[in-house]
C-alpha atoms as a PDB file:
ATOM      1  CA  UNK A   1       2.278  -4.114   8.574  1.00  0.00           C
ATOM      2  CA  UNK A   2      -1.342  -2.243   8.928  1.00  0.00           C
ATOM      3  CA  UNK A   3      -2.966  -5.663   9.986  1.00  0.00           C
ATOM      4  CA  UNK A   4      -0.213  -6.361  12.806  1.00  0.00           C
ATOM      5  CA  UNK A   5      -0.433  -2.440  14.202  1.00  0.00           C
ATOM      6  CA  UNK A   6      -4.139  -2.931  14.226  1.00  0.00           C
ATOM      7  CA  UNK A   7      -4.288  -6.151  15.901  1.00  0.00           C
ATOM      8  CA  UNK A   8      -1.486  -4.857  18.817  1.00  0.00           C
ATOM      9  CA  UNK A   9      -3.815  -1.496  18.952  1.00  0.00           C
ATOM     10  CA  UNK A  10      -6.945  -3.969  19.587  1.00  0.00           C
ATOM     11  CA  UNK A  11      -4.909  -6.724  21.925  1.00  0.00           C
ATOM     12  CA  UNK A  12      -3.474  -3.159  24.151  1.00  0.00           C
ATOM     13  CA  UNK A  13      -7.398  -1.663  24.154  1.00  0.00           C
ATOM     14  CA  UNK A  14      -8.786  -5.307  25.461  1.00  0.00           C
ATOM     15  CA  UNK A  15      -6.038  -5.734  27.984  1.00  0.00           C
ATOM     16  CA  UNK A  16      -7.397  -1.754  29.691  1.00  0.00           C
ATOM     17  CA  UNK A  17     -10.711  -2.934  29.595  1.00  0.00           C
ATOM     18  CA  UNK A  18      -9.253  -5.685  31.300  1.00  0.00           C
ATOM     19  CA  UNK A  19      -7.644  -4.101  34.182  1.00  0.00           C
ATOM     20  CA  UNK A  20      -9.455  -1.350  34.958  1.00  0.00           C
ATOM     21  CA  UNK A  21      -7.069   0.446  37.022  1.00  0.00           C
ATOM     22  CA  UNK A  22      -6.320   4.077  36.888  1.00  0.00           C
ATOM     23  CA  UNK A  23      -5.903   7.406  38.835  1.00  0.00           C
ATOM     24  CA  UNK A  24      -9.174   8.685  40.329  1.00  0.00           C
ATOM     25  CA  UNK A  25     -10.879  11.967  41.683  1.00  0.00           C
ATOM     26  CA  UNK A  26     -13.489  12.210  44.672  1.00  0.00           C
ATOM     27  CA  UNK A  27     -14.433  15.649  45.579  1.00  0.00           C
ATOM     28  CA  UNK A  28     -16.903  17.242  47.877  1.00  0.00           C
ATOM     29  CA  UNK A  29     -18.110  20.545  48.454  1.00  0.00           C
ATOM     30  CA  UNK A  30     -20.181  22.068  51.159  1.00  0.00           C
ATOM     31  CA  UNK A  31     -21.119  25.318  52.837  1.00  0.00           C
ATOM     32  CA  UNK A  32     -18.934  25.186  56.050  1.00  0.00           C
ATOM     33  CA  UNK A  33     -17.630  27.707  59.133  1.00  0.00           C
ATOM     34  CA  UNK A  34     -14.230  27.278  60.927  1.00  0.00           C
ATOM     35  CA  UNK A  35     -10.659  28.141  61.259  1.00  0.00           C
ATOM     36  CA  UNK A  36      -7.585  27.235  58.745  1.00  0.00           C
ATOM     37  CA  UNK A  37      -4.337  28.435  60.663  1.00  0.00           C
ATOM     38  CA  UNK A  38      -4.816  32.068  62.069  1.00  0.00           C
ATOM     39  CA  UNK A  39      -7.737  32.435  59.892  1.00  0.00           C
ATOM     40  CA  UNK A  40     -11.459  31.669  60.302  1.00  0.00           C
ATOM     41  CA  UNK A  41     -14.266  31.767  57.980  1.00  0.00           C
ATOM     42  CA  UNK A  42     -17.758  31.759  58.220  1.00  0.00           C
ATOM     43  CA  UNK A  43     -20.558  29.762  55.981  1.00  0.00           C
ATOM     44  CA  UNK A  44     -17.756  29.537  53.053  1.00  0.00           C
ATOM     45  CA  UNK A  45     -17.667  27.482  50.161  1.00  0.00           C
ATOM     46  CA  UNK A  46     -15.062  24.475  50.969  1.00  0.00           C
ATOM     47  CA  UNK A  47     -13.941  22.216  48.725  1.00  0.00           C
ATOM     48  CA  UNK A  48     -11.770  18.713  49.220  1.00  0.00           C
ATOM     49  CA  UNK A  49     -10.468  16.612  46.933  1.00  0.00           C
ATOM     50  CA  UNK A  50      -8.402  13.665  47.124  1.00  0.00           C
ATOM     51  CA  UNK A  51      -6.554  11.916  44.368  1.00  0.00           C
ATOM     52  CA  UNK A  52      -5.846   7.724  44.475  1.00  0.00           C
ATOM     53  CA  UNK A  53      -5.712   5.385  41.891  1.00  0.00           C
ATOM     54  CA  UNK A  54      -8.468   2.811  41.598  1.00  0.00           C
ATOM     55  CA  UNK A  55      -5.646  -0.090  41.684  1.00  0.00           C
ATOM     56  CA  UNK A  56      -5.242   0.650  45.420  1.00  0.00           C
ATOM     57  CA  UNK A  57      -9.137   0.095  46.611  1.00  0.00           C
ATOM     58  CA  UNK A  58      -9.229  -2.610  49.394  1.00  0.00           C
ATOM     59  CA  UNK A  59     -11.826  -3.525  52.344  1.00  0.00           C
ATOM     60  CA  UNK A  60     -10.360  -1.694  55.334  1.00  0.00           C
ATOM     61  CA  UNK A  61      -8.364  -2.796  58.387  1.00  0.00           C
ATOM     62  CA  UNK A  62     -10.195  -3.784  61.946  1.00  0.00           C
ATOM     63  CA  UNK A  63     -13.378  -2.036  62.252  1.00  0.00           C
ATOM     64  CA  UNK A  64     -13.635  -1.337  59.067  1.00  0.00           C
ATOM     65  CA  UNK A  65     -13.442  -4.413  57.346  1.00  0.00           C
ATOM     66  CA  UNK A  66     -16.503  -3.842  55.502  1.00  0.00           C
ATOM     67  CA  UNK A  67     -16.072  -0.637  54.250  1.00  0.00           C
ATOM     68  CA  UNK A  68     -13.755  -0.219  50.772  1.00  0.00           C
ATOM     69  CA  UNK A  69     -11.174   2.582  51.643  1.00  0.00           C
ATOM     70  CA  UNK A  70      -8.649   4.207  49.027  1.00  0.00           C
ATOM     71  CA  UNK A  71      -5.736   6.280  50.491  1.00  0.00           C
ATOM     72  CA  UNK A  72      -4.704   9.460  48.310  1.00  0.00           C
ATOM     73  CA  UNK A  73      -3.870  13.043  48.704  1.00  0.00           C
ATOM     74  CA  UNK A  74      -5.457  15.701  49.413  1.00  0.00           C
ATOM     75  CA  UNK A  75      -6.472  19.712  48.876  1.00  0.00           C
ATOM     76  CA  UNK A  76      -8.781  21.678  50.826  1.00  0.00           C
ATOM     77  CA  UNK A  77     -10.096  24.648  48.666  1.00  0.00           C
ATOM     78  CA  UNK A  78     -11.684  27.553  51.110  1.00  0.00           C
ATOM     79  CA  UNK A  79     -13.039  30.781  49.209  1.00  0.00           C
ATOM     80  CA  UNK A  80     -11.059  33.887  50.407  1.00  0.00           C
ATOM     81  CA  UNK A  81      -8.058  31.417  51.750  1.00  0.00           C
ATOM     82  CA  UNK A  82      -5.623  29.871  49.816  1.00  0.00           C
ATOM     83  CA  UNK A  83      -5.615  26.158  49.169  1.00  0.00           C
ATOM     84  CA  UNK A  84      -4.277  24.304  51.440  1.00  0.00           C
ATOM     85  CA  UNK A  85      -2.308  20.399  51.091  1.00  0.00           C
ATOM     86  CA  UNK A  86      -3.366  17.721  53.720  1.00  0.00           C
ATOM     87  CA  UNK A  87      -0.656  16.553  55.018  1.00  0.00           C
ATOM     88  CA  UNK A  88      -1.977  13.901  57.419  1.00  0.00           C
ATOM     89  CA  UNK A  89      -2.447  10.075  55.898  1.00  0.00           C
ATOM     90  CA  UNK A  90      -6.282  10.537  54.260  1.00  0.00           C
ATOM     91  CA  UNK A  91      -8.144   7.959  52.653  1.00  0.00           C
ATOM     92  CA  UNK A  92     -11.609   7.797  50.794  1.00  0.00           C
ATOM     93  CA  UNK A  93     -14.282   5.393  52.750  1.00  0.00           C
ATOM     94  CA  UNK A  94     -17.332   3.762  52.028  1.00  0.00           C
ATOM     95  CA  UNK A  95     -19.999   1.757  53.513  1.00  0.00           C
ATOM     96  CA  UNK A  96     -23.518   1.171  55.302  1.00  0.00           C
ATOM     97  CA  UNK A  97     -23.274   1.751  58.781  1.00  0.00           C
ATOM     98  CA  UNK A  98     -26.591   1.167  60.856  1.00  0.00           C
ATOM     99  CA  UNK A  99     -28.538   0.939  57.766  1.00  0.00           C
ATOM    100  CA  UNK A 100     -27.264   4.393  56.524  1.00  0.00           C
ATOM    101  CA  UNK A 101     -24.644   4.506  53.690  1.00  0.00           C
ATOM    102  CA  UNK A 102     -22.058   6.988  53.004  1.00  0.00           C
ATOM    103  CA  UNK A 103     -18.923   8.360  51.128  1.00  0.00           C
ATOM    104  CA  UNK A 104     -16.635   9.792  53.432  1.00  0.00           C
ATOM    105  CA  UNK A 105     -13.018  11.473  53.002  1.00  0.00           C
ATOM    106  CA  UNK A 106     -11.143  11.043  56.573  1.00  0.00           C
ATOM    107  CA  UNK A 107      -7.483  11.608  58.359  1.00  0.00           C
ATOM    108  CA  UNK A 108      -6.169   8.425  59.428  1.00  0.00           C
ATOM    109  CA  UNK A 109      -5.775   8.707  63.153  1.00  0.00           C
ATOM    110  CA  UNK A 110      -3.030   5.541  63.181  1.00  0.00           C
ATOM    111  CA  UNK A 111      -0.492   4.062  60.613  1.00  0.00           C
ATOM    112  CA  UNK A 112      -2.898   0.910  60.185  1.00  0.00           C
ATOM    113  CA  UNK A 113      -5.871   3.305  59.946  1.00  0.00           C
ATOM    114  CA  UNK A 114      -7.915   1.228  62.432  1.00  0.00           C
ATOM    115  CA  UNK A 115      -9.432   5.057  63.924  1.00  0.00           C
ATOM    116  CA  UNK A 116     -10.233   7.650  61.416  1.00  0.00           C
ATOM    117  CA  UNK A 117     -11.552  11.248  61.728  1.00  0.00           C
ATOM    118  CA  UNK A 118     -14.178  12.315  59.004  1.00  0.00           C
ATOM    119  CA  UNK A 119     -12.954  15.806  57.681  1.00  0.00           C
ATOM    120  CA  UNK A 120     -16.205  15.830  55.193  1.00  0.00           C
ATOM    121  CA  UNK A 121     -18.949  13.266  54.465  1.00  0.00           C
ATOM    122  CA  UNK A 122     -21.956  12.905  52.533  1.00  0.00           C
ATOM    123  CA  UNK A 123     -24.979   9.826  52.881  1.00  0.00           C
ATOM    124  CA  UNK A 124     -24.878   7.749  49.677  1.00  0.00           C
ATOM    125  CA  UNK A 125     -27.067   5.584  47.860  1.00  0.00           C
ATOM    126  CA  UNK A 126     -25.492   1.200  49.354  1.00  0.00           C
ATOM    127  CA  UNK A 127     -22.949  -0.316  46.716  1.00  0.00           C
ATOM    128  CA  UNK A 128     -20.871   2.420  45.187  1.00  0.00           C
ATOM    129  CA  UNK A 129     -17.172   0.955  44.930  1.00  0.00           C
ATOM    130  CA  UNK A 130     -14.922   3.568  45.076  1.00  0.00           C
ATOM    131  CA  UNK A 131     -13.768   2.940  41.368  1.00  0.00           C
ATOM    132  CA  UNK A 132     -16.381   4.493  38.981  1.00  0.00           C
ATOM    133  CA  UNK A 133     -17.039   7.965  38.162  1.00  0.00           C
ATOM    134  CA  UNK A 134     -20.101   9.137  39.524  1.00  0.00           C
ATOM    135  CA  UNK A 135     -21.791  12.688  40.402  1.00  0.00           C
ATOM    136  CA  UNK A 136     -22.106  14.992  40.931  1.00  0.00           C
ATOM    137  CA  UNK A 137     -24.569  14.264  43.410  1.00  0.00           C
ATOM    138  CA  UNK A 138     -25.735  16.217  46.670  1.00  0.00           C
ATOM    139  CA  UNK A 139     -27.067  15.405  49.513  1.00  0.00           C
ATOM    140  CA  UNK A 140     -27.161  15.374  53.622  1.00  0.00           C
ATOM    141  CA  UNK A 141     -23.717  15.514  55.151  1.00  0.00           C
ATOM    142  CA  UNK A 142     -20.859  17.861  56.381  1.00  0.00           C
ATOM    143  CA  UNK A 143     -17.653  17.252  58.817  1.00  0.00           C
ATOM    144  CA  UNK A 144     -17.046  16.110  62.157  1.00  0.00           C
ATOM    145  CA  UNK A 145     -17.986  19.421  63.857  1.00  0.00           C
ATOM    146  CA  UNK A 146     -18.081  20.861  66.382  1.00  0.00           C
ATOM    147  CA  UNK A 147     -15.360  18.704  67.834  1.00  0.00           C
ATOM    148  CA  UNK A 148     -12.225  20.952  68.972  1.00  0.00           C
ATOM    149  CA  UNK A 149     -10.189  17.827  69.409  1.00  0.00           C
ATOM    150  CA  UNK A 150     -10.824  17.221  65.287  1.00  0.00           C
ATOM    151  CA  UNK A 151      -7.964  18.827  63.728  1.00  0.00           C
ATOM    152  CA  UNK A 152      -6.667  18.522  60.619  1.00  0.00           C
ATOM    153  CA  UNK A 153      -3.406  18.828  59.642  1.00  0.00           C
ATOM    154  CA  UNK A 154      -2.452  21.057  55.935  1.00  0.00           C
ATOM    155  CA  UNK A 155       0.008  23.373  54.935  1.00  0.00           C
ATOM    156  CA  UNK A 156      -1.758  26.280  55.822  1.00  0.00           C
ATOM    157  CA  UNK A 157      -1.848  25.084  59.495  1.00  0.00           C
ATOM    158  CA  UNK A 158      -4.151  23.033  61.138  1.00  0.00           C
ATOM    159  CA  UNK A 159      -8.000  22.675  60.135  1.00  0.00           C
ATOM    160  CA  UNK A 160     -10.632  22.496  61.947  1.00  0.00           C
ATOM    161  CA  UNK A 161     -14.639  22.775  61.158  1.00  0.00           C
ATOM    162  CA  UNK A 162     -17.010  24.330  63.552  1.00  0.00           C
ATOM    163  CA  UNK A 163     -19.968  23.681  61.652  1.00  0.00           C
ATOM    164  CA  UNK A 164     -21.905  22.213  59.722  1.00  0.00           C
ATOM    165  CA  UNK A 165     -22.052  18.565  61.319  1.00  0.00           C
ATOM    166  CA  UNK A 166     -22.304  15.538  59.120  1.00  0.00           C
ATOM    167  CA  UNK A 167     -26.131  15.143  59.145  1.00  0.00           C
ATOM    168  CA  UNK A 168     -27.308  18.937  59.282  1.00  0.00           C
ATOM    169  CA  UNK A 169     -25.471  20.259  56.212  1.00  0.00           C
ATOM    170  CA  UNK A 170     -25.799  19.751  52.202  1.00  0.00           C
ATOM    171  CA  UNK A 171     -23.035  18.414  50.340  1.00  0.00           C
ATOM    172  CA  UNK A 172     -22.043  17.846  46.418  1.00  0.00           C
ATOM    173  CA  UNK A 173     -19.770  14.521  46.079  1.00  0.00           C
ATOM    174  CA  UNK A 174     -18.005  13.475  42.243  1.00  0.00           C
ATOM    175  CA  UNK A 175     -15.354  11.153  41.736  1.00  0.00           C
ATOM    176  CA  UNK A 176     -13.765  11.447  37.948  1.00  0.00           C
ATOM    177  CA  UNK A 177     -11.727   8.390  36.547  1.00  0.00           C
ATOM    178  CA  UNK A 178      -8.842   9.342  34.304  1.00  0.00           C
ATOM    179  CA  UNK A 179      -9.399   6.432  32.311  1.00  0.00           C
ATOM    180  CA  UNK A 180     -12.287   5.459  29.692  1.00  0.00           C
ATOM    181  CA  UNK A 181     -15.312   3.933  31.430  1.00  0.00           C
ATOM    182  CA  UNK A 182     -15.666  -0.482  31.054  1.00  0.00           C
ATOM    183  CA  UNK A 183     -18.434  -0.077  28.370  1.00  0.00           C
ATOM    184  CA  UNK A 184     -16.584   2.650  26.411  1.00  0.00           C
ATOM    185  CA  UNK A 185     -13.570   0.046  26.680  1.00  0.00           C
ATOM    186  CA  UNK A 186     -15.599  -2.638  25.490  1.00  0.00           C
ATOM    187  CA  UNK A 187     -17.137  -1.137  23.098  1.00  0.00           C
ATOM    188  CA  UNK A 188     -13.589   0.115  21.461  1.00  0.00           C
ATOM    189  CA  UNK A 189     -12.289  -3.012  21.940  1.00  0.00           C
ATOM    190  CA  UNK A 190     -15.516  -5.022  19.670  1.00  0.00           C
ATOM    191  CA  UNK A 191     -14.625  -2.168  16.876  1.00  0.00           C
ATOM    192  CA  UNK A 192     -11.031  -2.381  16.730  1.00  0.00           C
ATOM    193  CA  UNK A 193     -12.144  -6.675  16.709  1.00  0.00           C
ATOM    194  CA  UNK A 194     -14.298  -6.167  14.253  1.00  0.00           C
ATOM    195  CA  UNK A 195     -12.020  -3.918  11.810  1.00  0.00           C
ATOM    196  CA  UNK A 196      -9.256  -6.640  12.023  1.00  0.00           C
ATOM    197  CA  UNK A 197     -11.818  -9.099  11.115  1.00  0.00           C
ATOM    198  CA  UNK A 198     -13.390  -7.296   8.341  1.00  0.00           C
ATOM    199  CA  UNK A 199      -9.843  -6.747   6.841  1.00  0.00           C
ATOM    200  CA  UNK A 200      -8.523 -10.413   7.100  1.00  0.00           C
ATOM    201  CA  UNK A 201     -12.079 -11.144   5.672  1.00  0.00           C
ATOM    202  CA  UNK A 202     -11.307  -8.594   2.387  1.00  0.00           C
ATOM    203  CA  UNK A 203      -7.805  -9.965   2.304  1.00  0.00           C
ATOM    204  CA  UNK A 204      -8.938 -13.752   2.348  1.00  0.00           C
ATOM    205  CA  UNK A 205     -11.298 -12.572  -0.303  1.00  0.00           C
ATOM    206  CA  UNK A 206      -8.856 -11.112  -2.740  1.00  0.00           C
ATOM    207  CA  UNK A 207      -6.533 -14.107  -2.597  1.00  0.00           C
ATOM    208  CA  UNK A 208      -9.749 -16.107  -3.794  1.00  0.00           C
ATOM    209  CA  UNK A 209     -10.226 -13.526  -6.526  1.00  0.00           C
ATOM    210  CA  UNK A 210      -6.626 -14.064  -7.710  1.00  0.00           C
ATOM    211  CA  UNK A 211      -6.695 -17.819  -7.826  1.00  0.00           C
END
């Protein structure tokens, strides 16, 4: 009865490492000015997150074809405001673009999310896939500012950022995976091997012992 739990335990481990797939976190932070609804702020602390799952990270449509892209929702944390849901279709986005990579977070301007507005950004080391945890790490970026015609829509009204623009601010990006990293998998997955092993081996041994 132990032997068959152990072996289901180590066949359901190997099959996660497998797959890979699980809810996921990106968040960045910057210093920021602008208005949220009726109220503005001024060089605050702003916050975004956006939540996806890992299982939904695909190249994107059109123009961005070679850029990965995850669509999730969203919060936008403001000190002094309350926090606000996005409630426009937002996706995560990365890629090199004129030899400059990034992570962005953006409101899809269409349904097939062939135009997209960046709400906050950050330049990125080339290669990260949207699917590991990573961070924090900071580094040049900021939103589409100042563009009056960038607004974004939450439950606390519309957004919009008057500064800082994306390549004369400082930004903090992290993305957290719900689920155990590959080589933490793996490596659970070559104990729970190696225990079932080891006790077929003591079992095989005893039966010897007995004849």
């Amino acid at each position: 009865m132990r032997r068959a739990l152990l072996m289901t335990l180590a066949a359901v481990v190997c099959s996660v490492a497998h797959v890979q797939a699980g809810p996921i976190t990106y968040s960045l932070s910057t210093t920021a000015s602008g208005t949220l609804g009726a109220s503005s702020f001024t060089n605050a602390s702003v916050a975004m997150t956006l939540t996806g799952d890992t299982a939904n990270v695909t190249p994107g449509p059109g123009p961005f074809s070679s850029y990965l892209v995850n669509p999730g929702s969203g919060t936008i944390s403001i000190i002094g405001l309350p926090t606000a849901t996005l409630t426009g279709s937002i996706e995560a986005i990365t890629g090199t673009n004129s030899g400059q990579s990034f992570v962005l977070i953006s409101q899809l301007d269409n349904p097939a999310g062939t135009s997209q507005t960046t709400i906050l950004g950050q330049l990125l080391f080339a290669g990260y896939d949207l699917s590991s945890s990573l961070g924090p790490v900071s580094g040049t970026g900021g939103s589409s500012a100042p563009d009056p015609l960038a607004i974004f829509f939450t439950t606390a009204g519309d957004l919009n950022f008057t500064s800082p623009s994306f390549f004369a601010g400082t930004t903090t990006f992290t993305a957290v995976t719900a689920t155990p990293e590959p080589s933490t998998l793996v490596f659970l997955c070559t104990g729970l091997v190696a225990v079932v092993a080891r006790r077929r081996f003591r079992l095989s041994t005893l039966r010897v012992a007995r004849d």
